[in-house]
C-alpha atoms as a PDB file:
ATOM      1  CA  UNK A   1      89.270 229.651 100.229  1.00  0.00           C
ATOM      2  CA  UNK A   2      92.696 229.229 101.656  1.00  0.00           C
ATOM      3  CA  UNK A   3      91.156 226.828 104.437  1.00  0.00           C
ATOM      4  CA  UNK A   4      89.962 225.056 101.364  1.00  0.00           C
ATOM      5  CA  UNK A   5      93.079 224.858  99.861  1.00  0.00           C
ATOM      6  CA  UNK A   6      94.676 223.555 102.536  1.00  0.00           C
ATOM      7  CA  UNK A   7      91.943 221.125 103.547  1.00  0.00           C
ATOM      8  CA  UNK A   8      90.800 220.449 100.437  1.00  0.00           C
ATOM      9  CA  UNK A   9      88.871 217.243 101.077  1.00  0.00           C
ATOM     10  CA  UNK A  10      90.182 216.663 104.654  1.00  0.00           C
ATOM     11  CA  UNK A  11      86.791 214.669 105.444  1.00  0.00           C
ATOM     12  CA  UNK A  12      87.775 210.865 104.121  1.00  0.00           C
ATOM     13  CA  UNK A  13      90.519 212.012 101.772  1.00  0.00           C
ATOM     14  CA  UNK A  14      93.349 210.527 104.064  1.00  0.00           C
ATOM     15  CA  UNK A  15      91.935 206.939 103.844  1.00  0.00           C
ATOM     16  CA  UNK A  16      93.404 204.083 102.180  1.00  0.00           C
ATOM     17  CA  UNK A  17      94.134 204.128  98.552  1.00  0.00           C
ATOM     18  CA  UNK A  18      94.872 201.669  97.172  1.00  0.00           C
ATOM     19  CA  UNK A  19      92.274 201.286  93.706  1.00  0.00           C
ATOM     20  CA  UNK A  20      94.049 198.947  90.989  1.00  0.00           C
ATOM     21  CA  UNK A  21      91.561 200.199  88.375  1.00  0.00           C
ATOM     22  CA  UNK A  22      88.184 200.881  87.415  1.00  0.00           C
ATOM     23  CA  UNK A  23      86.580 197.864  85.081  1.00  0.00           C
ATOM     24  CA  UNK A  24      89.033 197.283  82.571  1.00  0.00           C
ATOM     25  CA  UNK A  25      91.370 200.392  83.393  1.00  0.00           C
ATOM     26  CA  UNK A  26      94.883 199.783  85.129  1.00  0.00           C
ATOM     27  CA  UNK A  27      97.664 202.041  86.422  1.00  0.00           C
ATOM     28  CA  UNK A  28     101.344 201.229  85.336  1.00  0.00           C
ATOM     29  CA  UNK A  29     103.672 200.425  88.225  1.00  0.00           C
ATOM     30  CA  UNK A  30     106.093 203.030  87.145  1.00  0.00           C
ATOM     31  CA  UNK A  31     108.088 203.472  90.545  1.00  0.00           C
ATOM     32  CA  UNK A  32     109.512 200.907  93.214  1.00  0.00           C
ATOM     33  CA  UNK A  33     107.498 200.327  96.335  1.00  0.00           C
ATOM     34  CA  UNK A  34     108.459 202.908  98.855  1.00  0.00           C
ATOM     35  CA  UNK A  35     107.815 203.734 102.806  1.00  0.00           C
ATOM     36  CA  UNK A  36     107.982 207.348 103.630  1.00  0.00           C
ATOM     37  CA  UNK A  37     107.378 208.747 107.172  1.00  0.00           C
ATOM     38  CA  UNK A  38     105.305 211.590 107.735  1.00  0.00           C
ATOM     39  CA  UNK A  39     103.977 212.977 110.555  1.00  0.00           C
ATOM     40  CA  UNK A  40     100.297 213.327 111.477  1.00  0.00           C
ATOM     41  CA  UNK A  41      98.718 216.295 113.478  1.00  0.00           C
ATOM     42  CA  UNK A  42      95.277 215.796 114.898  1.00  0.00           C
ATOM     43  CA  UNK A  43      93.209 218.752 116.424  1.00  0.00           C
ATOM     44  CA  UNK A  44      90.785 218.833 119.297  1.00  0.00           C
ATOM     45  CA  UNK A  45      88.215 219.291 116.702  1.00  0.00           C
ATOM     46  CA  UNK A  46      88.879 215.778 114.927  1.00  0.00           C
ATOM     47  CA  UNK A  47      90.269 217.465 112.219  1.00  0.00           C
ATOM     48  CA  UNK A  48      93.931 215.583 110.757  1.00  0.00           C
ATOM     49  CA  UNK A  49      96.477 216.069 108.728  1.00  0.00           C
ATOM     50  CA  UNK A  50      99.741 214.011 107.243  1.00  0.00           C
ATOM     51  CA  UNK A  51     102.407 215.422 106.417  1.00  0.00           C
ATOM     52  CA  UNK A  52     105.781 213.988 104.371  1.00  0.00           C
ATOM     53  CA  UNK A  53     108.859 215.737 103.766  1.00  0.00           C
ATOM     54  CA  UNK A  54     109.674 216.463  99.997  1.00  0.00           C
ATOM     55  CA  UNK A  55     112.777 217.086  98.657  1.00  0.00           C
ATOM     56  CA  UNK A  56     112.788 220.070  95.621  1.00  0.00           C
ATOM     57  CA  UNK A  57     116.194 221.550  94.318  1.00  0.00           C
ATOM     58  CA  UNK A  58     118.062 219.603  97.110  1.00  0.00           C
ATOM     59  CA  UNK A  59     116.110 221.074 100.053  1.00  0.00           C
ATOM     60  CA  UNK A  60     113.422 219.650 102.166  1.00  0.00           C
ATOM     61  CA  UNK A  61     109.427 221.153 102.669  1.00  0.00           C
ATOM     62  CA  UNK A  62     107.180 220.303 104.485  1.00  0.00           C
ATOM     63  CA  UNK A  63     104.211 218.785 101.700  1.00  0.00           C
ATOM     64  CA  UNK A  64     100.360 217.840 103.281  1.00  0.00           C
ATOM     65  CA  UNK A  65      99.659 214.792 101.743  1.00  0.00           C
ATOM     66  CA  UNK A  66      95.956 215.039 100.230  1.00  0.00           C
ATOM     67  CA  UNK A  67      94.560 212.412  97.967  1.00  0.00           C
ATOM     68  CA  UNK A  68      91.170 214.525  98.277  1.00  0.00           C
ATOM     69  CA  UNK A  69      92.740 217.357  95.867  1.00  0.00           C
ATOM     70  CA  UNK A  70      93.490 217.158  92.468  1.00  0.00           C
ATOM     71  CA  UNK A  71      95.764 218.852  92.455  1.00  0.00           C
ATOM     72  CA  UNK A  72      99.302 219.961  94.050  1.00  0.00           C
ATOM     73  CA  UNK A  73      99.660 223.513  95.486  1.00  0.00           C
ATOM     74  CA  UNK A  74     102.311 225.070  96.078  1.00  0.00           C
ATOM     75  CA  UNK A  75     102.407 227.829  98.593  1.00  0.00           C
ATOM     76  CA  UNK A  76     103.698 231.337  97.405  1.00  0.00           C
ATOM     77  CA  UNK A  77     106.548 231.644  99.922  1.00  0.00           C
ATOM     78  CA  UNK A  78     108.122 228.156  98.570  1.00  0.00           C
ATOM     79  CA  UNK A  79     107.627 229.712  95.101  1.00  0.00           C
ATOM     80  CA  UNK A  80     109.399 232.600  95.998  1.00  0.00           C
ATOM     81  CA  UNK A  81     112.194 231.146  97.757  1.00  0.00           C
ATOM     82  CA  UNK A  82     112.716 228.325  95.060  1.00  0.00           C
ATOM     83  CA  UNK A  83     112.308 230.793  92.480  1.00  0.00           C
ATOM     84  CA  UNK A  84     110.164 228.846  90.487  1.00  0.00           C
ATOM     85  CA  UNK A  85     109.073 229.633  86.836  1.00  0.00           C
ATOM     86  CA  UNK A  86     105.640 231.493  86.683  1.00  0.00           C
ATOM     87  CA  UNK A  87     103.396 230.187  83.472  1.00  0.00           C
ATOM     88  CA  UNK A  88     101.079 232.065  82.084  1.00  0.00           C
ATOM     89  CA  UNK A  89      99.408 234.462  83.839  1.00  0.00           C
ATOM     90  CA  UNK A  90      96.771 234.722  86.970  1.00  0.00           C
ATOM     91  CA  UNK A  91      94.018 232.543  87.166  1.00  0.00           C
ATOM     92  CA  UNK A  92      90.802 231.625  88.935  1.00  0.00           C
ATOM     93  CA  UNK A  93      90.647 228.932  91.282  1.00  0.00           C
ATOM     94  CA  UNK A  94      87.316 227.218  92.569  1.00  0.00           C
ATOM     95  CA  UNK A  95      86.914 225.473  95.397  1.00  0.00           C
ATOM     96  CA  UNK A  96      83.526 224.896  97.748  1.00  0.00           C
ATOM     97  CA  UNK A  97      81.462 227.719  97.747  1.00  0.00           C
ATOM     98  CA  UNK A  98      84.515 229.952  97.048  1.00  0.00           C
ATOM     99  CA  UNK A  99      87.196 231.317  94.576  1.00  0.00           C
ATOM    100  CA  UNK A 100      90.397 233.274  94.403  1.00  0.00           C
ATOM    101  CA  UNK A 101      93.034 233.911  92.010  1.00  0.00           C
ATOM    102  CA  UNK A 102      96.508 232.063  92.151  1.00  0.00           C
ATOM    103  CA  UNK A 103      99.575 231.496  89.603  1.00  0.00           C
ATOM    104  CA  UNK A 104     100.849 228.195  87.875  1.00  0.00           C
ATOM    105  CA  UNK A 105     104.499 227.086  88.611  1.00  0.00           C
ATOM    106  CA  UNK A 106     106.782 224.987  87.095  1.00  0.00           C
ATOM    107  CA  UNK A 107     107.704 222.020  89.545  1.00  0.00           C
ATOM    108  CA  UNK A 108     110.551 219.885  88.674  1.00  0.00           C
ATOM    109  CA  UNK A 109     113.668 218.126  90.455  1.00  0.00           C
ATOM    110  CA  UNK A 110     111.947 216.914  93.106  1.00  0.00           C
ATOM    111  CA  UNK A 111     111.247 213.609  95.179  1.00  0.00           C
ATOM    112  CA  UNK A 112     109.653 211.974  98.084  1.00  0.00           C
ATOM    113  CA  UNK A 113     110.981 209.016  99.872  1.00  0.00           C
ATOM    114  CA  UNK A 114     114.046 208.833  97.324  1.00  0.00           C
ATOM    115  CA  UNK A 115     111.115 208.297  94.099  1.00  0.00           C
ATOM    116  CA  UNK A 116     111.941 210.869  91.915  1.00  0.00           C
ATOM    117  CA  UNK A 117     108.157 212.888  91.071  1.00  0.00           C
ATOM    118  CA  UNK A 118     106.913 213.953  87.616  1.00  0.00           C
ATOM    119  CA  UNK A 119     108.208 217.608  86.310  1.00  0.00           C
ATOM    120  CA  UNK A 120     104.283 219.451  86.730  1.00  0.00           C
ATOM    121  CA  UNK A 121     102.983 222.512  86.780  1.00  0.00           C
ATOM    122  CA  UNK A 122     101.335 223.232  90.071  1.00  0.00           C
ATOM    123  CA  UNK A 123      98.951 226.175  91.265  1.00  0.00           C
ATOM    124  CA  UNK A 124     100.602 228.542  93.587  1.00  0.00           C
ATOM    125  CA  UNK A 125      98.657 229.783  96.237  1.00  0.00           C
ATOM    126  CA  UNK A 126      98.221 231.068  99.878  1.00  0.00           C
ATOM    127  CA  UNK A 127      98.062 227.999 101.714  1.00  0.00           C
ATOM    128  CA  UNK A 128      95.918 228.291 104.727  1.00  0.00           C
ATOM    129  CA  UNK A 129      98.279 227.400 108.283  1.00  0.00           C
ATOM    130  CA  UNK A 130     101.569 228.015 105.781  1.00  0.00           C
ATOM    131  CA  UNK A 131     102.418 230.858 108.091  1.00  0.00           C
ATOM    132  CA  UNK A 132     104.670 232.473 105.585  1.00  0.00           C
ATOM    133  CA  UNK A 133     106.740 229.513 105.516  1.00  0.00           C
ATOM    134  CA  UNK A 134     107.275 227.095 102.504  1.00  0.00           C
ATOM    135  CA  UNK A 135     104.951 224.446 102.330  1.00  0.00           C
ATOM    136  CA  UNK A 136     102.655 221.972  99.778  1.00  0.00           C
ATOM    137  CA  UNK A 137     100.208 220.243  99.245  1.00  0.00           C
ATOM    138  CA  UNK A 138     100.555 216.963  97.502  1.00  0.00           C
ATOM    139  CA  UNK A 139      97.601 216.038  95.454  1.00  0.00           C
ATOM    140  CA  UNK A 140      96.279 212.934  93.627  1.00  0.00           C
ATOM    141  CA  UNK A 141      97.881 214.607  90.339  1.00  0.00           C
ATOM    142  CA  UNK A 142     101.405 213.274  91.542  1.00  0.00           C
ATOM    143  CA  UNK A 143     100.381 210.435  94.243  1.00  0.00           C
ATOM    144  CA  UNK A 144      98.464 208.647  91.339  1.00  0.00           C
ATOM    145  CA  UNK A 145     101.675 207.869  89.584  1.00  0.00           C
ATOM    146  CA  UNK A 146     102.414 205.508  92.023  1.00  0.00           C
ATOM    147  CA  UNK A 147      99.740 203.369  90.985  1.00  0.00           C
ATOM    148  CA  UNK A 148      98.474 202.542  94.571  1.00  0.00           C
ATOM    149  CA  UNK A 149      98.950 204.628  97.957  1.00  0.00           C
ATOM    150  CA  UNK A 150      98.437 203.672 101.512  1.00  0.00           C
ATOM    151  CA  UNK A 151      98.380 206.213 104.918  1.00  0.00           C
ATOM    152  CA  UNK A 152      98.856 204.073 108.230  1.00  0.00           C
ATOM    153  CA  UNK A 153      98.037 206.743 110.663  1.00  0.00           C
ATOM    154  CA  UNK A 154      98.815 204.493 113.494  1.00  0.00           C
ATOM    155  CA  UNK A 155     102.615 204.420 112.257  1.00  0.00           C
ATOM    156  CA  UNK A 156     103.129 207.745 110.524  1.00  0.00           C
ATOM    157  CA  UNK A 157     103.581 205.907 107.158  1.00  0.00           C
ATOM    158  CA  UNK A 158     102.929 206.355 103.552  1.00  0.00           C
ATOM    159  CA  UNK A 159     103.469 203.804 101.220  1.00  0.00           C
ATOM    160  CA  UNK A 160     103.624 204.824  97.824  1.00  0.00           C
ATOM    161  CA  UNK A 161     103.457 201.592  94.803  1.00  0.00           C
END
């Protein structure tokens, strides 16, 4: 499960988004168009990742961008060392084939590329390759207030609006 977590729809989740709306459905632009660099790691086994540096309380973390998930995740060691506010109590969290329990978090004061992100509470869990360290995992629950979201993996970019 923490794989999962972490790689929670690796497989064609870091292509272009960029969908304006469903049929008659539309996103509101609610944030200026931004550039934000990340970096992308590749492995031998053609597994990749992107990763952006988000700013929460003042301080930077590393966050894996991941338009495959959901939702954001925030690993236990940045919850510990931000202290942030447990709701509620443990609960059960599904992925492929697999489960475990994890915590919800209140997330707030926090930005990427100077856009200020929605105050959300996020699941707190063991983040596979987290190491101990604090880390994220931003999902589609935050990126989709941008309206529109595009990864150039040739230039380390992520535009956001």
């Amino acid at each position: 499960m923490r794989r999962l977590i972490a790689l929670a729809g690796l497989v064609g989740s870091f292509v272009l988004v960029a969908f304006t709306g469903w049929g008659n459905a539309s996103v509101p632009r609610a944030h200026a168009t931004a550039t934000v660099p990340v970096v992308i790691l590749k492995a031998r086994d053609g597994e990749t990742l992107a990763l952006a540096r988000v700013i929460v309380h003042g301080r930077a973390f590393p966050f894996l961008i991941d338009t495959g998930s959901s939702a954001t995740l925030v690993d236990v060691a940045l919850a510990r060392k931000l202290h942030l506010k447990t709701i509620g109590g443990r609960i059960k969290v599904t992925g492929v084939g697999c489960s475990e329990t994890a915590r919800k978090v209140r997330l707030s004061r926090w930005s990427i590329g100077g856009q200020a992100l929605p105050s959300i509470v996020a699941t707190s869990s063991v983040i596979a390759g987290a190491n101990g360290k604090a880390f994220g995992l931003l999902g589609s629950d935050v990126l989709s207030h941008f309206g529109a979201i595009g990864l150039d993996y040739a230039h380390g970019q992520l535009t956001l609006g």
